[in-house]
PDB file of N, CA and C in Angstrom:
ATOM      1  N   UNK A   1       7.445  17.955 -10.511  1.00  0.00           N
ATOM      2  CA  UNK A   1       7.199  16.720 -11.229  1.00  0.00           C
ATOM      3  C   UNK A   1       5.887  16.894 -11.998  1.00  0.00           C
ATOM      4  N   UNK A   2       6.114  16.315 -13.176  1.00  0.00           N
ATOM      5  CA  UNK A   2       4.708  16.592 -14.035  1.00  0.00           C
ATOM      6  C   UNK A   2       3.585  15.802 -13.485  1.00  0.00           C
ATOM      7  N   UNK A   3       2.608  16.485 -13.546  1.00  0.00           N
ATOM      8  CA  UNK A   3       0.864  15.616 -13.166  1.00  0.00           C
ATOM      9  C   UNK A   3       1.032  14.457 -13.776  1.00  0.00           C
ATOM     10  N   UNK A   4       1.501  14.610 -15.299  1.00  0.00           N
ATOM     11  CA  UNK A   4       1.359  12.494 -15.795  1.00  0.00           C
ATOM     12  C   UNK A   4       2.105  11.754 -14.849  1.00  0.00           C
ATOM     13  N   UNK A   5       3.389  12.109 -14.769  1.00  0.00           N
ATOM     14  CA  UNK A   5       4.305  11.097 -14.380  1.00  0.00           C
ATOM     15  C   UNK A   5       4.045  10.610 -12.728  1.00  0.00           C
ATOM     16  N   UNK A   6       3.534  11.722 -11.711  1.00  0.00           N
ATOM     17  CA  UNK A   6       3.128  11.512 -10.994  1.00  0.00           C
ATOM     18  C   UNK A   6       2.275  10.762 -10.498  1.00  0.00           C
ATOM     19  N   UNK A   7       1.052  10.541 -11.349  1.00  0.00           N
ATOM     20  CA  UNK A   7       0.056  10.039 -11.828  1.00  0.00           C
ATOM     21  C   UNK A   7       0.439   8.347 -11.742  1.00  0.00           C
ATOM     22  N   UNK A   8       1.374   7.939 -12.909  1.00  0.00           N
ATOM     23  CA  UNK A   8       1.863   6.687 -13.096  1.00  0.00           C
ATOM     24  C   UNK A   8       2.582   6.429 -12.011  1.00  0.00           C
ATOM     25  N   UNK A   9       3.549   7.256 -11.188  1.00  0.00           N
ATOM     26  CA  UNK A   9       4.511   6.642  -9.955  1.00  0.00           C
ATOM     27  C   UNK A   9       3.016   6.732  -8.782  1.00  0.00           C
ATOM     28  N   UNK A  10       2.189   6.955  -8.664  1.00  0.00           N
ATOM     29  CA  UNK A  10       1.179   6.966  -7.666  1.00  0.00           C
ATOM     30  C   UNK A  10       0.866   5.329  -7.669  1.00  0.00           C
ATOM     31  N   UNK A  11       0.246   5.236  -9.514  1.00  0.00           N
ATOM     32  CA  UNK A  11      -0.833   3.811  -9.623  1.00  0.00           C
ATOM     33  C   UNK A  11       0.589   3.081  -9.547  1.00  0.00           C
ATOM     34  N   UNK A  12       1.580   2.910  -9.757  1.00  0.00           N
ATOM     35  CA  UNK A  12       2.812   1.863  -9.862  1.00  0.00           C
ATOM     36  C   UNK A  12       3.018   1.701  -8.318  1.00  0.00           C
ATOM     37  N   UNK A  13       3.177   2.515  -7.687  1.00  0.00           N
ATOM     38  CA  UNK A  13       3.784   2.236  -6.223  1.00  0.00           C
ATOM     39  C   UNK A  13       2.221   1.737  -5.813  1.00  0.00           C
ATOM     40  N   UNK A  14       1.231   2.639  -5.533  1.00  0.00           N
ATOM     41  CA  UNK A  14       0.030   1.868  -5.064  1.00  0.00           C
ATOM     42  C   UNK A  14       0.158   0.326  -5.245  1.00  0.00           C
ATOM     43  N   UNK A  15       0.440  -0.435  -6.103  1.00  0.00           N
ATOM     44  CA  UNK A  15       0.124  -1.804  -6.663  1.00  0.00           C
ATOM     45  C   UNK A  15       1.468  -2.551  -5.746  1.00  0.00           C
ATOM     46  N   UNK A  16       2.434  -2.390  -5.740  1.00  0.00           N
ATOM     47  CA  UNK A  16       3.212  -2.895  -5.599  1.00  0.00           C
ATOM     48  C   UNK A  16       3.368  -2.656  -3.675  1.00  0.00           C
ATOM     49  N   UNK A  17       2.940  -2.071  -3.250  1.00  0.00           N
ATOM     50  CA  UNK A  17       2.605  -1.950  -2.152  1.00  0.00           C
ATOM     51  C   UNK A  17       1.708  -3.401  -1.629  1.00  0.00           C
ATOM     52  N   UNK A  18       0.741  -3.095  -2.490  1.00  0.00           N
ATOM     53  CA  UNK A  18      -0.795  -4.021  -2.391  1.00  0.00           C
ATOM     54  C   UNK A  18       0.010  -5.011  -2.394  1.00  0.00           C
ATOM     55  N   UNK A  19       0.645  -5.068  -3.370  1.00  0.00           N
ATOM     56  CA  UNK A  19       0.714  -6.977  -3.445  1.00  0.00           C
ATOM     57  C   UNK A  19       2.423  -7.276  -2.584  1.00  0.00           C
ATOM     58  N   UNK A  20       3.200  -6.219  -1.671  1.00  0.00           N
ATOM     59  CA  UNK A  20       4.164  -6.705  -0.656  1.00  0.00           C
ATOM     60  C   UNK A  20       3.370  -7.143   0.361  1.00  0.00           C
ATOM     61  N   UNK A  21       2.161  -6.337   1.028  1.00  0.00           N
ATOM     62  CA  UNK A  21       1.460  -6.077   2.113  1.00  0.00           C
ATOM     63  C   UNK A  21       0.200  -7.704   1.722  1.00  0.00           C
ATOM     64  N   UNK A  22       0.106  -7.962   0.494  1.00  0.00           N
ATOM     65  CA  UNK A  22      -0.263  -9.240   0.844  1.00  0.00           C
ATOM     66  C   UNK A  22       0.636 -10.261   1.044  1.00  0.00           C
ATOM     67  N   UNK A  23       1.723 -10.344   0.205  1.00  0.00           N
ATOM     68  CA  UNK A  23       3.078 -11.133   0.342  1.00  0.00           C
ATOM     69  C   UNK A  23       2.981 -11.476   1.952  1.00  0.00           C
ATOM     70  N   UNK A  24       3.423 -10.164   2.773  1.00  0.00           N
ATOM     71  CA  UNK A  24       3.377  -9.929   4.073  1.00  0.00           C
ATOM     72  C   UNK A  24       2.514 -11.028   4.772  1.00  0.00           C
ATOM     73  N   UNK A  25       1.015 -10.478   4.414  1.00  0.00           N
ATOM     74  CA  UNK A  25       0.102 -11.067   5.845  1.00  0.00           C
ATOM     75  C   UNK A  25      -0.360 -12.590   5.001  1.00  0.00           C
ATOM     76  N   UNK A  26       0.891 -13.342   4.063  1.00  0.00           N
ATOM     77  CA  UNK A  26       0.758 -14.570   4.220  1.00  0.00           C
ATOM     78  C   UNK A  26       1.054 -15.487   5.320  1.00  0.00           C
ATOM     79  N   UNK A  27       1.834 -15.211   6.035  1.00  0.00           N
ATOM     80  CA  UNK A  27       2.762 -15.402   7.201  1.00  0.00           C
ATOM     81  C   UNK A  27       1.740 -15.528   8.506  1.00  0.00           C
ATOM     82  N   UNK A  28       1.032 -14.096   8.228  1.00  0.00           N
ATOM     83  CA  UNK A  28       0.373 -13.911   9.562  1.00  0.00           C
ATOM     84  C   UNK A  28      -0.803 -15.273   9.702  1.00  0.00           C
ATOM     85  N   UNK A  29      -1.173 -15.764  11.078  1.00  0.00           N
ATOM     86  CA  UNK A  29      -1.895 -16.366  11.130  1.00  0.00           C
ATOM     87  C   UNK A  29      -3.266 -16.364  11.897  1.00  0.00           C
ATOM     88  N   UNK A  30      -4.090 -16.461  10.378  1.00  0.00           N
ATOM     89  CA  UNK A  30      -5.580 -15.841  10.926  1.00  0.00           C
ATOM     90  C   UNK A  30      -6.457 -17.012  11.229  1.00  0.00           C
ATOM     91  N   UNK A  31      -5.891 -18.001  11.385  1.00  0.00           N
ATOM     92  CA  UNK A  31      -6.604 -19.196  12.130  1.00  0.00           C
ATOM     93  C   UNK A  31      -6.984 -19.099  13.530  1.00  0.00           C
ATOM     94  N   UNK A  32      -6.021 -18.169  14.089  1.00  0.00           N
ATOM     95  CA  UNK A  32      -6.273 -17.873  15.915  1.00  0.00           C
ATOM     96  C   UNK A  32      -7.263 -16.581  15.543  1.00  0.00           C
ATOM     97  N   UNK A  33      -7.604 -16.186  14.570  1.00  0.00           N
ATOM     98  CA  UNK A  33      -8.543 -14.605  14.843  1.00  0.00           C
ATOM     99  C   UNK A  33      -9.939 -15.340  14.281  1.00  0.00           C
ATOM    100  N   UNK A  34     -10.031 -16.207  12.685  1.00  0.00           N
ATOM    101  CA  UNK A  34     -11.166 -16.407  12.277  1.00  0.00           C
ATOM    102  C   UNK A  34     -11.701 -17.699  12.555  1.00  0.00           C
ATOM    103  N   UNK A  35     -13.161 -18.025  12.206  1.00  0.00           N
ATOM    104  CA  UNK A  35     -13.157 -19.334  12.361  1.00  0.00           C
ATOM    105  C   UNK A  35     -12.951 -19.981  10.935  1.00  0.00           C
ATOM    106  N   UNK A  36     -13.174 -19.785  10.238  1.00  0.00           N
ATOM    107  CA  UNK A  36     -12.892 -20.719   8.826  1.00  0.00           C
ATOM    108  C   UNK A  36     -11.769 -19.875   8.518  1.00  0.00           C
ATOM    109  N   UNK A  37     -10.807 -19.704   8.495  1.00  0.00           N
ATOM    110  CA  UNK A  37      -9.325 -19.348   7.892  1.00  0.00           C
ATOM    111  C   UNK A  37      -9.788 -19.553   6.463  1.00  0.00           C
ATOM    112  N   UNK A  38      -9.831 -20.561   5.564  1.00  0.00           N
ATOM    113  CA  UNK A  38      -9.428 -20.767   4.187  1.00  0.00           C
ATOM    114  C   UNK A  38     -11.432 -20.374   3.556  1.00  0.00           C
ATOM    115  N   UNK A  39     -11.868 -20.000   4.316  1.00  0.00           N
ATOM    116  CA  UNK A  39     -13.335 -19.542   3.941  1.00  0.00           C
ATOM    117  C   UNK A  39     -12.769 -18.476   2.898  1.00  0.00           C
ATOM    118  N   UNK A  40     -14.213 -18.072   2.250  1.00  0.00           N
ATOM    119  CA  UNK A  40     -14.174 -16.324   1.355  1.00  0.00           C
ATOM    120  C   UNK A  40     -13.949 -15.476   2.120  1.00  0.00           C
ATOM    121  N   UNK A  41     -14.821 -15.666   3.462  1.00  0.00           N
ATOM    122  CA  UNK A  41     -14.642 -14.265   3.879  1.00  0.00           C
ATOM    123  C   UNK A  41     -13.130 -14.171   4.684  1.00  0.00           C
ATOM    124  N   UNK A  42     -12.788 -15.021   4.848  1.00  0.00           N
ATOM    125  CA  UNK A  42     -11.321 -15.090   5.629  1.00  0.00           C
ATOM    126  C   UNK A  42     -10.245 -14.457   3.900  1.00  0.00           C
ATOM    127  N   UNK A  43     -10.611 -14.890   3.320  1.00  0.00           N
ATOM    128  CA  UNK A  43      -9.631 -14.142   1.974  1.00  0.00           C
ATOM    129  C   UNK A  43      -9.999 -13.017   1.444  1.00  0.00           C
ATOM    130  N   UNK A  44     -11.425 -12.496   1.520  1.00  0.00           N
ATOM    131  CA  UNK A  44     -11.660 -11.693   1.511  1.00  0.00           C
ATOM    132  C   UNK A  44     -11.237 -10.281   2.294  1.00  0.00           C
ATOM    133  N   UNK A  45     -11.188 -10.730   3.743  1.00  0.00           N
ATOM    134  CA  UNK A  45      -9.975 -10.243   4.875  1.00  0.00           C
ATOM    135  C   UNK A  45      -9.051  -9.965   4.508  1.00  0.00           C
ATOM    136  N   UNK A  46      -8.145 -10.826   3.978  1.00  0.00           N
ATOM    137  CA  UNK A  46      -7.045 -10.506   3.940  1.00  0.00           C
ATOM    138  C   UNK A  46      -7.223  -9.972   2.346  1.00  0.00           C
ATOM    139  N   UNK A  47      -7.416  -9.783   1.646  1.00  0.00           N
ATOM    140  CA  UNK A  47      -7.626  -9.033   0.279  1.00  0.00           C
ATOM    141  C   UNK A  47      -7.566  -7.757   0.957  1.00  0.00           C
ATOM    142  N   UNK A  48      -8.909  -7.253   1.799  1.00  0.00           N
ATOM    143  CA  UNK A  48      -9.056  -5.507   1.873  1.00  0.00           C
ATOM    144  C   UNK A  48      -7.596  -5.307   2.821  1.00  0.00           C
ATOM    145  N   UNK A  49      -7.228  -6.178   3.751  1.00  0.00           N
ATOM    146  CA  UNK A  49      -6.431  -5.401   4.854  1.00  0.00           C
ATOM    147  C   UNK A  49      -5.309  -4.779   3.259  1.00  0.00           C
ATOM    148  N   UNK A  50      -4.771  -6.169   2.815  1.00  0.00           N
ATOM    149  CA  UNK A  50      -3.736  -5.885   2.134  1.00  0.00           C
ATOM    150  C   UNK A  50      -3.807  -4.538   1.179  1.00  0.00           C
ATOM    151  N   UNK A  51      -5.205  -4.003   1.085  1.00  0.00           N
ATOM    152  CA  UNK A  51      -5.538  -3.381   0.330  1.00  0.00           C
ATOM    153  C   UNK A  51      -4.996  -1.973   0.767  1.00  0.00           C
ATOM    154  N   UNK A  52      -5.585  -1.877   1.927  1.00  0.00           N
ATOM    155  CA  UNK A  52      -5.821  -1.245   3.571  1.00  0.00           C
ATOM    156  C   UNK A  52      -4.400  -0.599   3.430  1.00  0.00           C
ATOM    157  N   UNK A  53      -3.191  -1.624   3.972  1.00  0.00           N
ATOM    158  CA  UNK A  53      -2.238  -1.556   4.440  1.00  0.00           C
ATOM    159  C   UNK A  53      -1.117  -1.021   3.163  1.00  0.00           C
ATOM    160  N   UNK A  54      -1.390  -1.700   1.868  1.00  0.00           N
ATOM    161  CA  UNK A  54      -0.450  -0.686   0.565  1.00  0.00           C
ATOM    162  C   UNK A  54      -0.455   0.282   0.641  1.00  0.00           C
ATOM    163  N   UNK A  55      -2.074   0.989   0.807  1.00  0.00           N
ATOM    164  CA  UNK A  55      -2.337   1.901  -0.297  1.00  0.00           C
ATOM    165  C   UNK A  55      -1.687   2.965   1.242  1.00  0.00           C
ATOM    166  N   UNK A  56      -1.575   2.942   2.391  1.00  0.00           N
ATOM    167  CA  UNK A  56      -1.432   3.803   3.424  1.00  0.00           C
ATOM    168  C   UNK A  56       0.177   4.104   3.049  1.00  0.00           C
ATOM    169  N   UNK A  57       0.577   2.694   2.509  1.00  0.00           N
ATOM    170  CA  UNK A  57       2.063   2.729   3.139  1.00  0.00           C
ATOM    171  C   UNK A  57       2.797   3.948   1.490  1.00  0.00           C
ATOM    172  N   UNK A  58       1.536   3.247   0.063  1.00  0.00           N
ATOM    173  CA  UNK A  58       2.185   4.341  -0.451  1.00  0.00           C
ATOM    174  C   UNK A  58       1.833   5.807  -0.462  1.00  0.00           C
ATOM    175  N   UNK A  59       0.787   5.806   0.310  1.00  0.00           N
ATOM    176  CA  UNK A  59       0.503   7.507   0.562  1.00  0.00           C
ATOM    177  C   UNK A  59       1.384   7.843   1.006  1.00  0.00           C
ATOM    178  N   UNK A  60       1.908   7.042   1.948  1.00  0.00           N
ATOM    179  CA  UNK A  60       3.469   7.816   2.836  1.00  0.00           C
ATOM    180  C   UNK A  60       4.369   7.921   1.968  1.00  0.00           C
ATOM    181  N   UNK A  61       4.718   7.284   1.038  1.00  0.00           N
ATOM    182  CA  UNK A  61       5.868   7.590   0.517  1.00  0.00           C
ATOM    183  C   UNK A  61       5.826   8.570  -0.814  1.00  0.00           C
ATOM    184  N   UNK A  62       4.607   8.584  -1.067  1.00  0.00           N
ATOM    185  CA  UNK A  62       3.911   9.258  -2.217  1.00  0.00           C
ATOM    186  C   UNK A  62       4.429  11.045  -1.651  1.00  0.00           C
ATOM    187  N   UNK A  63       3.455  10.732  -0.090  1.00  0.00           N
ATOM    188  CA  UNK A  63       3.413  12.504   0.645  1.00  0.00           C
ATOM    189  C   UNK A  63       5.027  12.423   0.854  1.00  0.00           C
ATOM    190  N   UNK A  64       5.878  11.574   1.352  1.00  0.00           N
ATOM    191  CA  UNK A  64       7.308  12.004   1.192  1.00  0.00           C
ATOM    192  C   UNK A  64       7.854  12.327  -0.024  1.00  0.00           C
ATOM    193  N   UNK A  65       8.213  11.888  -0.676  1.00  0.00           N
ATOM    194  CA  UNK A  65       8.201  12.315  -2.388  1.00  0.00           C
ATOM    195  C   UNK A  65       7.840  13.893  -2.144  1.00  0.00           C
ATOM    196  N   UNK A  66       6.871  14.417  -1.732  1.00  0.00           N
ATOM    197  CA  UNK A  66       5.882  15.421  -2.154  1.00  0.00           C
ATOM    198  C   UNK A  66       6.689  16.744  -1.372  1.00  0.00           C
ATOM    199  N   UNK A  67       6.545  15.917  -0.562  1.00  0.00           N
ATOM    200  CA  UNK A  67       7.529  16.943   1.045  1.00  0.00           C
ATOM    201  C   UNK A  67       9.099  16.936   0.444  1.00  0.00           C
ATOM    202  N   UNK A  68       9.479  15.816  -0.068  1.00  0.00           N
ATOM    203  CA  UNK A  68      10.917  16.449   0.019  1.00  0.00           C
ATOM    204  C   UNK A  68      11.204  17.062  -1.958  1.00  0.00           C
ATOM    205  N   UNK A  69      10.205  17.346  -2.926  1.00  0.00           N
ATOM    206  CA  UNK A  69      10.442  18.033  -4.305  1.00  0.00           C
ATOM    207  C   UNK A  69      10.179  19.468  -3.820  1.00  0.00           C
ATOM    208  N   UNK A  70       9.612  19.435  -2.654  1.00  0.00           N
ATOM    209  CA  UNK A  70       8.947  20.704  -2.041  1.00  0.00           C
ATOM    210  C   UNK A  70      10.211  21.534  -1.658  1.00  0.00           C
ATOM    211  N   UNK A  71      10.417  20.935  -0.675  1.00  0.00           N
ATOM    212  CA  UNK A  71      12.124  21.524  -0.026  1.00  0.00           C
ATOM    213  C   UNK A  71      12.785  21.386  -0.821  1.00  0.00           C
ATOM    214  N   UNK A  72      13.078  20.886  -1.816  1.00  0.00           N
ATOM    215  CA  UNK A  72      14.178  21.325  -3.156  1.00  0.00           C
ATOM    216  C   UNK A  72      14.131  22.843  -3.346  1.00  0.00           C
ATOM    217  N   UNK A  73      12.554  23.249  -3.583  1.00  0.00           N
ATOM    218  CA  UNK A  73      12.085  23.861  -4.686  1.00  0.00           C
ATOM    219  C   UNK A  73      12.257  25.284  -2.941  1.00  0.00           C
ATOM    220  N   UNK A  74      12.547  24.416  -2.254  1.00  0.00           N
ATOM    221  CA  UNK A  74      12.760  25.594  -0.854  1.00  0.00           C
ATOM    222  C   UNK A  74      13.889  26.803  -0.947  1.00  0.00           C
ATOM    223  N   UNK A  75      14.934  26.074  -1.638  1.00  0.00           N
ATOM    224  CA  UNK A  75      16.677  26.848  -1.770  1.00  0.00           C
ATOM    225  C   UNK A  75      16.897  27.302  -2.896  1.00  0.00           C
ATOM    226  N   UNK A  76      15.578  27.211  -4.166  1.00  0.00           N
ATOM    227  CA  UNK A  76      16.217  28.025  -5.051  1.00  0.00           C
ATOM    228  C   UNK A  76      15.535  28.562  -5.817  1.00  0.00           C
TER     229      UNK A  76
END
């Protein structure tokens, strides 16, 4: 896969990660963990986790991608 295109499916999946993984921890409830829930720093929280939690989930799929053009390139 070319370096550009790679490049763009990295920053595209990165983002879209970010913003499922905040989608996600709307649900969760950080009223039992913080004391001001609707404070900055309580959104601020949940800003980095979500941040946290994309960018891991598209490394994984990024390094899968990576692992399986690899084993293509294994058989021939």
């Amino acid at each position: 896969m070319p370096q550009e295109v790679y490049g763009v499916v990295s920053i595209v999946l990165s983002i879209v990660f970010i913003a499922l993984s905040w989608w996600a921890l709307q649900s969760f409830r950080f009223e039992k963990i913080v004391k001001h829930p609707q404070g900055a720093q309580a959104k601020l929280l949940q800003i980095l986790l979500s941040i946290v939690i994309g960018y891991e989930v598209s490394r994984f799929f990024l390094d899968y991608l990576g692992w399986s053009l690899t084993f293509g390139n294994l058989f021939s």
